[in-house]
C-alpha atoms as a PDB file:
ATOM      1  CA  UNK A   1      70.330  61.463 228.650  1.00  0.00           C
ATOM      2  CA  UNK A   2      69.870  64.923 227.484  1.00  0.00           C
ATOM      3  CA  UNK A   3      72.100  66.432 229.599  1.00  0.00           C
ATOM      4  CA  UNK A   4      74.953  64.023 229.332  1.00  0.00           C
ATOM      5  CA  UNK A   5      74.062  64.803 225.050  1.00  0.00           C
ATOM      6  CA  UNK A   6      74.374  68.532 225.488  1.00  0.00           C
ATOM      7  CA  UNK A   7      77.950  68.214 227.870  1.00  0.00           C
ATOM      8  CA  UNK A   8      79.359  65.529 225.170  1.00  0.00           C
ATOM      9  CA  UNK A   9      78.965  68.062 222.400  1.00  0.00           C
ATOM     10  CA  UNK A  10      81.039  70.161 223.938  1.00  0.00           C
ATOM     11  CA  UNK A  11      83.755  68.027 223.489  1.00  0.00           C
ATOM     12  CA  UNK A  12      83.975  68.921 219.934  1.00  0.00           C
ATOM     13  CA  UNK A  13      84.054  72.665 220.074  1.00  0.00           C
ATOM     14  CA  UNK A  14      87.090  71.946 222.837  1.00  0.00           C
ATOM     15  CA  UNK A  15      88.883  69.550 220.378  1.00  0.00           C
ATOM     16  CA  UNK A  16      89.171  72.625 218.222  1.00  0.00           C
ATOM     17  CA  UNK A  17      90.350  74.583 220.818  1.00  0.00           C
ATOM     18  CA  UNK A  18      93.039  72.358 222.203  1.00  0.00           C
ATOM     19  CA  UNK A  19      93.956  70.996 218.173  1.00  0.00           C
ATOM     20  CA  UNK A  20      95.102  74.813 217.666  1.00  0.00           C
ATOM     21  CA  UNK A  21      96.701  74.775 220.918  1.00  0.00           C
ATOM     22  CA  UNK A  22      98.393  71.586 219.718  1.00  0.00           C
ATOM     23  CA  UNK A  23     100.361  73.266 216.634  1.00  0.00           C
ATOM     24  CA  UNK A  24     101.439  76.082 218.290  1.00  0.00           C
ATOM     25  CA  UNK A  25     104.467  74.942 220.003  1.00  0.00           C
ATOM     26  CA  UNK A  26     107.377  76.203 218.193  1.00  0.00           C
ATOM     27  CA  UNK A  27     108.902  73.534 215.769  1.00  0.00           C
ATOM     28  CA  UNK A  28     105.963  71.278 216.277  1.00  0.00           C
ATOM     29  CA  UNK A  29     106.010  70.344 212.091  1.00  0.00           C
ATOM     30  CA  UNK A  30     109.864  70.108 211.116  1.00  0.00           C
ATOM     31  CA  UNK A  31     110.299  67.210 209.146  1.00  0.00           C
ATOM     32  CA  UNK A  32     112.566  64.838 210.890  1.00  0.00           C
ATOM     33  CA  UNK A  33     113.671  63.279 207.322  1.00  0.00           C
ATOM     34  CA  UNK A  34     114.420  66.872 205.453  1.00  0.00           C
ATOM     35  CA  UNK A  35     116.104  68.720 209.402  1.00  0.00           C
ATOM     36  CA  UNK A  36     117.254  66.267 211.503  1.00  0.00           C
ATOM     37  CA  UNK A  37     119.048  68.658 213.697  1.00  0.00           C
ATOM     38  CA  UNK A  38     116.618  71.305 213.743  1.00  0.00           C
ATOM     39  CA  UNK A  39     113.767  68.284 215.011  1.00  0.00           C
ATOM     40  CA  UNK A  40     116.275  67.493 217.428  1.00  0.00           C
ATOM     41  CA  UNK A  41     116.432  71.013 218.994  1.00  0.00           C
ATOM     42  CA  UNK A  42     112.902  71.387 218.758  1.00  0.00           C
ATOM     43  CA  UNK A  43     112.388  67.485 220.241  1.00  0.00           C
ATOM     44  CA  UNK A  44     110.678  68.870 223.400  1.00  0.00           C
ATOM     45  CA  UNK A  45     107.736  70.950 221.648  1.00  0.00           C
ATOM     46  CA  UNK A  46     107.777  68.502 219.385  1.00  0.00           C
ATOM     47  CA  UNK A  47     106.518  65.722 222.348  1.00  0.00           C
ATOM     48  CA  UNK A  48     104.511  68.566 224.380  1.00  0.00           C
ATOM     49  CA  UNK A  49     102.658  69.847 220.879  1.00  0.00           C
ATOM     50  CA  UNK A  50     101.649  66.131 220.048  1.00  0.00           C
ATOM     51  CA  UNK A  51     100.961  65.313 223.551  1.00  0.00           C
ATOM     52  CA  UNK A  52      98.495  68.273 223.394  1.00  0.00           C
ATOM     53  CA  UNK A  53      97.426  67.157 219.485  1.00  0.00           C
ATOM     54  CA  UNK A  54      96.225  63.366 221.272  1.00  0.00           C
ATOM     55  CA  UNK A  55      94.144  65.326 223.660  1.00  0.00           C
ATOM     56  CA  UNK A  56      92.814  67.014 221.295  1.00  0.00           C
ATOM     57  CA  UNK A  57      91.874  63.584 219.118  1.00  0.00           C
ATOM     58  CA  UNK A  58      90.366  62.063 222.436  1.00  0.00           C
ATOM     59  CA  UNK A  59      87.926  64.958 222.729  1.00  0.00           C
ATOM     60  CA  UNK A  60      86.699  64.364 219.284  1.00  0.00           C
ATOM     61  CA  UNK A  61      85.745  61.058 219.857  1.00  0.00           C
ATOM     62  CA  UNK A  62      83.819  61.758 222.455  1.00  0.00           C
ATOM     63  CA  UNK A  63      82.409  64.520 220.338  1.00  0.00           C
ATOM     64  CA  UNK A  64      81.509  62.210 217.397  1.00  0.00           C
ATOM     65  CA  UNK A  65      79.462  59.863 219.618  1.00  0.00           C
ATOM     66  CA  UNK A  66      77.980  62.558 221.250  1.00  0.00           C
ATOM     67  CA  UNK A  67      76.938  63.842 217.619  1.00  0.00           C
ATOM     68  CA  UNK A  68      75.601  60.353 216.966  1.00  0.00           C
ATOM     69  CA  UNK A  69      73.242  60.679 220.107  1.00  0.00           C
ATOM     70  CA  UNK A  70      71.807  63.689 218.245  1.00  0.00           C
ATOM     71  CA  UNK A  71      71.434  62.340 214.928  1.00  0.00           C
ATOM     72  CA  UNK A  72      70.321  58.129 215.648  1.00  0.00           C
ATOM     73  CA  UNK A  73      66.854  58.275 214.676  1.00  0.00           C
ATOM     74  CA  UNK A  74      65.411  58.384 211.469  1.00  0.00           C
ATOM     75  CA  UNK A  75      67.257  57.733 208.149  1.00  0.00           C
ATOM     76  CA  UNK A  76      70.188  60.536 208.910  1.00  0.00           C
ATOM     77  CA  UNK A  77      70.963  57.494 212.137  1.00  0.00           C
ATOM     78  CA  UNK A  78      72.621  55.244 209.411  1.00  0.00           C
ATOM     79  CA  UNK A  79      74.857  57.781 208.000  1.00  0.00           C
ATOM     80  CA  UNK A  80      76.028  58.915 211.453  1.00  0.00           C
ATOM     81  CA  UNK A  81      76.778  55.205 212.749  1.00  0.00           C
ATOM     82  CA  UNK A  82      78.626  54.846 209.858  1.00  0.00           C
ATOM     83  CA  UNK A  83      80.404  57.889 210.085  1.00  0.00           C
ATOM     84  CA  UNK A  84      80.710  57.464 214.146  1.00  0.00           C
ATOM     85  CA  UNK A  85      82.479  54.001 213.814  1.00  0.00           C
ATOM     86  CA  UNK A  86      84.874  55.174 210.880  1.00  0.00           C
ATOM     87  CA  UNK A  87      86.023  58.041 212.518  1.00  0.00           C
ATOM     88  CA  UNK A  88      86.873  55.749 215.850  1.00  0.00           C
ATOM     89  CA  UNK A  89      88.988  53.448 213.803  1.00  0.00           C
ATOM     90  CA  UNK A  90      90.708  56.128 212.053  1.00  0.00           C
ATOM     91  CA  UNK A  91      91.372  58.226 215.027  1.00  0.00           C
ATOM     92  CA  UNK A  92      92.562  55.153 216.975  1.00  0.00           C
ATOM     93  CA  UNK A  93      94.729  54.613 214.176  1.00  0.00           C
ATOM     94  CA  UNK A  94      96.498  57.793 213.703  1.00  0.00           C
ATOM     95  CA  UNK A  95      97.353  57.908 217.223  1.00  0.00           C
ATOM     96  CA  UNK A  96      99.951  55.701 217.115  1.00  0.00           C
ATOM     97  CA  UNK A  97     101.236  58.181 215.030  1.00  0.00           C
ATOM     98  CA  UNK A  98     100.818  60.512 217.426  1.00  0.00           C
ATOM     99  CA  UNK A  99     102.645  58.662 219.896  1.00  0.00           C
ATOM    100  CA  UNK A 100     105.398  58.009 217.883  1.00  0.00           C
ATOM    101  CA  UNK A 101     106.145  62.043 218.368  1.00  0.00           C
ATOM    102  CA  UNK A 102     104.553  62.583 221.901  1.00  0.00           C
ATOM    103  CA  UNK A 103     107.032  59.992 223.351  1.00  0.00           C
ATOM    104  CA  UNK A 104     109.788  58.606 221.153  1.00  0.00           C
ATOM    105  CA  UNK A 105     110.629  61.998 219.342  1.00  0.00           C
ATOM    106  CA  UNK A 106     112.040  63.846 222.601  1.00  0.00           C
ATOM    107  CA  UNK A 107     114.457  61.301 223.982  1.00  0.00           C
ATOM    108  CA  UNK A 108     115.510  60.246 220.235  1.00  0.00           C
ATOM    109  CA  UNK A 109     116.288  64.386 220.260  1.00  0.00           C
ATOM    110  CA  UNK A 110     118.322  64.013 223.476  1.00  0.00           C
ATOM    111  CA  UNK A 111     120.012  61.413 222.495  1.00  0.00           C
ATOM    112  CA  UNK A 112     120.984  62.829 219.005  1.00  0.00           C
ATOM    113  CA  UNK A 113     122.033  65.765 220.649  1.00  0.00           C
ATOM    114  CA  UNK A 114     124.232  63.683 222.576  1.00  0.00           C
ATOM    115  CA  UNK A 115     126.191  62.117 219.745  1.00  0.00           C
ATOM    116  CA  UNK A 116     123.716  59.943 218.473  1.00  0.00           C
ATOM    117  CA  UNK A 117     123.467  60.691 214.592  1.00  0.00           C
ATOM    118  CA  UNK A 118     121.136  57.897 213.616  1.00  0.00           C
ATOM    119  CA  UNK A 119     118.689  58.818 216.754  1.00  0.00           C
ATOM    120  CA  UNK A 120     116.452  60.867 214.545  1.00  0.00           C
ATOM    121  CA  UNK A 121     116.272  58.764 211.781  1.00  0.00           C
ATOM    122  CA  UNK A 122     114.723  55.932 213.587  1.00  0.00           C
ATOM    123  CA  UNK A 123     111.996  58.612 214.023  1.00  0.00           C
ATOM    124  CA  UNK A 124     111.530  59.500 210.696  1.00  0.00           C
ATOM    125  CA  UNK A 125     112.297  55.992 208.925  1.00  0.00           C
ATOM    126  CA  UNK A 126     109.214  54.946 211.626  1.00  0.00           C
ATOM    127  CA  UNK A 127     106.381  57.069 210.025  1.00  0.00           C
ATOM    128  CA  UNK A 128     108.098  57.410 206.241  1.00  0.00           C
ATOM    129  CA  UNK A 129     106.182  56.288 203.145  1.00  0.00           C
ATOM    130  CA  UNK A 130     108.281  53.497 202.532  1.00  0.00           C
ATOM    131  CA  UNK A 131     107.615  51.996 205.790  1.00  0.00           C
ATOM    132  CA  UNK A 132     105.132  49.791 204.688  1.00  0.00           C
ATOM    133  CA  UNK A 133     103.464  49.361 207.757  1.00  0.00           C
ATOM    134  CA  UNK A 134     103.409  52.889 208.361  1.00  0.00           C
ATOM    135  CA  UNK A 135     101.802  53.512 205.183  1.00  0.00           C
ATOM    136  CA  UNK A 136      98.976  51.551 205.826  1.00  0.00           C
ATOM    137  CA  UNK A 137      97.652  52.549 208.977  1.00  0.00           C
ATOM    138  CA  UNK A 138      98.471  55.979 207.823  1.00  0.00           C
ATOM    139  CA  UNK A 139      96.353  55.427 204.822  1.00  0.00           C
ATOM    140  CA  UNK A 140      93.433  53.753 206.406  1.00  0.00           C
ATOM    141  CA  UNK A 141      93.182  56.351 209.595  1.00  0.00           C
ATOM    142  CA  UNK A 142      93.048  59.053 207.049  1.00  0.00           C
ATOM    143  CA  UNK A 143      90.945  57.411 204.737  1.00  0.00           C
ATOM    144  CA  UNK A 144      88.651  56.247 207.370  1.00  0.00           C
ATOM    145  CA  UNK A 145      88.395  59.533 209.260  1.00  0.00           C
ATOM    146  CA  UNK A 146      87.895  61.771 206.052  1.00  0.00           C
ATOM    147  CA  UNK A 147      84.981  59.483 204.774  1.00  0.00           C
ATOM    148  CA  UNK A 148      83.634  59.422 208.502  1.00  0.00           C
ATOM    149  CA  UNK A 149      83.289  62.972 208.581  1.00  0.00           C
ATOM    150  CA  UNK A 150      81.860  63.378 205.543  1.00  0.00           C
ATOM    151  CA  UNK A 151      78.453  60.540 206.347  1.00  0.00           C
ATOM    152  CA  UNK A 152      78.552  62.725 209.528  1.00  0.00           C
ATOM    153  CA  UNK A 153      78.048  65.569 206.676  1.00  0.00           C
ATOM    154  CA  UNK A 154      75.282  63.697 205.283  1.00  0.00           C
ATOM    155  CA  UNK A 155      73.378  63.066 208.552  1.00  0.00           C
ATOM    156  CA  UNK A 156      73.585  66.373 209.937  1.00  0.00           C
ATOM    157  CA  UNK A 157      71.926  67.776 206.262  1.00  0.00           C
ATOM    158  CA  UNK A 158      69.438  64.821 206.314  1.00  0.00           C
ATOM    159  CA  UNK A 159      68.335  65.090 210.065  1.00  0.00           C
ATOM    160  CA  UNK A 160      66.811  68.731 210.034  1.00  0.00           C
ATOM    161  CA  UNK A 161      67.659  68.528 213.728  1.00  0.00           C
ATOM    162  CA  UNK A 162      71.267  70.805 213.309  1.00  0.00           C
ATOM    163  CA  UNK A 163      72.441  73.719 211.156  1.00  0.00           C
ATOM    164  CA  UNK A 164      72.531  72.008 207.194  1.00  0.00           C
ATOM    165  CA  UNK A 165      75.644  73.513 206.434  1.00  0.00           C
ATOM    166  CA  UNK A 166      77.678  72.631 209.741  1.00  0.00           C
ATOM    167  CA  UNK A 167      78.682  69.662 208.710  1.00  0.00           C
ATOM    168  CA  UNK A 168      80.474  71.524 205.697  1.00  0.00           C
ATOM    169  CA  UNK A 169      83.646  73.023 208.189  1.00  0.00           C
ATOM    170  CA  UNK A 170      83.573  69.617 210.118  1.00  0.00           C
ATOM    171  CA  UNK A 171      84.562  67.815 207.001  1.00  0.00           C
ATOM    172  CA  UNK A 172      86.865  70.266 206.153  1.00  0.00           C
ATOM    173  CA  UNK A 173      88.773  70.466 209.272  1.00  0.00           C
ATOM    174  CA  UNK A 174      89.195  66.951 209.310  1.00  0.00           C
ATOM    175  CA  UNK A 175      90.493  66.898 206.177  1.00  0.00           C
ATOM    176  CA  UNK A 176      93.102  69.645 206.621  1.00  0.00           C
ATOM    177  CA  UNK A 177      93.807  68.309 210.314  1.00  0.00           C
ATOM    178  CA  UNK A 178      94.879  64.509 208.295  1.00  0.00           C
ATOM    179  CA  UNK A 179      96.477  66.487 205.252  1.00  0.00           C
ATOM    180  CA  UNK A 180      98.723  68.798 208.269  1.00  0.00           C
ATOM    181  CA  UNK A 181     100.768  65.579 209.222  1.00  0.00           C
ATOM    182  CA  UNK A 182     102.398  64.088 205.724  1.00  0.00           C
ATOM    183  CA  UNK A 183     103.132  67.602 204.906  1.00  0.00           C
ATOM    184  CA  UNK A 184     104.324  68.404 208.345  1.00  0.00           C
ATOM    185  CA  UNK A 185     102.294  71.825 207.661  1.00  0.00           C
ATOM    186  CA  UNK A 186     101.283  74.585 210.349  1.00  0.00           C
ATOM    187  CA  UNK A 187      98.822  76.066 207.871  1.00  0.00           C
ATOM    188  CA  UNK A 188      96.850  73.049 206.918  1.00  0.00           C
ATOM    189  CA  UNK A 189      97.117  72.413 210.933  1.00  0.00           C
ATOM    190  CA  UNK A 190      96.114  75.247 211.916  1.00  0.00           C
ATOM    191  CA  UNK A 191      92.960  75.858 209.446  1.00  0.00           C
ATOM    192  CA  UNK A 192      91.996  72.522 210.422  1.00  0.00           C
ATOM    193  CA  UNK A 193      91.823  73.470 214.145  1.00  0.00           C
ATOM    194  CA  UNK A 194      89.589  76.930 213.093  1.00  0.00           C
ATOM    195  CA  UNK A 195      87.430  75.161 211.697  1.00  0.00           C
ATOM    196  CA  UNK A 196      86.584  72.326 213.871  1.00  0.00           C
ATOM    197  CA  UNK A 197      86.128  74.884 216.486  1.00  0.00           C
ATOM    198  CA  UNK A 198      83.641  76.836 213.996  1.00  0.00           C
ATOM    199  CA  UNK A 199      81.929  73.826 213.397  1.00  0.00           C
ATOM    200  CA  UNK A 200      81.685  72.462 216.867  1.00  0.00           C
ATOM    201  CA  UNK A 201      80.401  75.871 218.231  1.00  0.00           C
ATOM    202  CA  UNK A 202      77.968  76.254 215.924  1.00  0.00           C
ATOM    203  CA  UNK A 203      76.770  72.251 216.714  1.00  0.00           C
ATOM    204  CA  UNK A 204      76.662  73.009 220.200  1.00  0.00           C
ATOM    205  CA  UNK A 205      75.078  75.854 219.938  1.00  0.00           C
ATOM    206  CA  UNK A 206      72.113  74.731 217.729  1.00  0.00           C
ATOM    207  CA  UNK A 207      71.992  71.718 220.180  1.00  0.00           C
ATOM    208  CA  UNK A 208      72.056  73.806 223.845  1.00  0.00           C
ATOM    209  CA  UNK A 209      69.858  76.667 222.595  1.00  0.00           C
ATOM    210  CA  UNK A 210      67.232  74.442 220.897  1.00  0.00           C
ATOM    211  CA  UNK A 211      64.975  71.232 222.515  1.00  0.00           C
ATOM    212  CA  UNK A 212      64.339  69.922 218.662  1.00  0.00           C
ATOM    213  CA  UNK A 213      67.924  69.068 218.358  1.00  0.00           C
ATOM    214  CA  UNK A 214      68.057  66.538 221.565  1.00  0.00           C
ATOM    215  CA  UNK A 215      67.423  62.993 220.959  1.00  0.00           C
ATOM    216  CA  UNK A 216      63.628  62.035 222.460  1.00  0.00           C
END
């Protein structure tokens, strides 16, 4: 059990990693509402950066339950269920989003290249506020995954068993990593990625350098 713990965690240190990898694809946050043409052009980095970005989302879950393992017993093992269970539903969630882009936004950017001038807004009319729909899940996997991280916050400061204040940049980089897609921002992207990696290393660490950390 310990060992499958201490390779788990490592999945969210590499979530950071690949989530930066994820934004760096040229073009990867043009807005297909506000430059239709320029998302068009950039369609392909647009798929690959996402594509990356899901990977990236995958590895955290595994990273969250992982985290869980660590932090079950005592009273820090509510917090972190909670937290555990609200980040799955979130991330599941927003990756619909994130298929939307991996997989529809490249061949709606062929085809608008093609002649096609309504191609792109099918793409952006699919995740826009006044999609209703779209505005929910939106809501709730952001909602979900922000509060998640922050009762992971409150375990890993209650459980004496990781770093107090690592649970600070997790929350953080969640937040910015949610906050990078409505705004369509590298920064807020970007920052989010940094800091998930900061905060995973430094849970990993604590966990593979120290036995008191490992769940009995």
């Amino acid at each position: 059990m310990q060992n499958r713990v201490r390779l788990g965690i490592l999945a969210l240190p590499s979530s950071g990693t690949v989530g930066i990898v994820s934004v760096l694809p040229p073009g990867v946050f043009i807005n297909p509402a506000v430059d239709p043409a320029g998302f068009a052009q950039a369609s392909g980095m647009v798929g690959l950066g996402n594509m990356i970005g899901m990977v990236s989302l995958v590895l955290l879950l595994v990273g969250v339950q992982s985290l869980y393992s660590i932090l079950v017993e005592g009273s820090a093992g509510r917090w972190a269920f909670a937290g555990m269970i609200l980040t799955i539903v979130g991330v599941g969630l927003f990756l619909a989003f994130a298929g939307i882009f991996a997989f529809v936004a490249p061949i709606a950017g062929r085809a608008y290249l093609d002649g096609d001038a309504n191609a792109i807004k099918i793409v952006a009319d699919s995740v826009a506020v006044s999609n209703s729909s779209a505005f929910l899940f939106a809501g709730l996997a952001g909602l979900f995954s922000v509060i998640g991280s922050i009762l992971f916050g409150i375990a890993i400061w209650q459980s004496q068993r990781l770093p107090k204040w690592s649970g600070v940049p997790y929350f953080v980089a969640i937040l910015l990593s949610f906050l990078s897609a409505p705004f369509f921002s590298f920064i807020l992207g970007f920052l989010g990625g940094v800091l998930l990696l900061t905060s995973g290393v430094w849970i990993a660490a604590s966990v593979l350098g120290s036995k008191n950390a490992m769940m009995h």
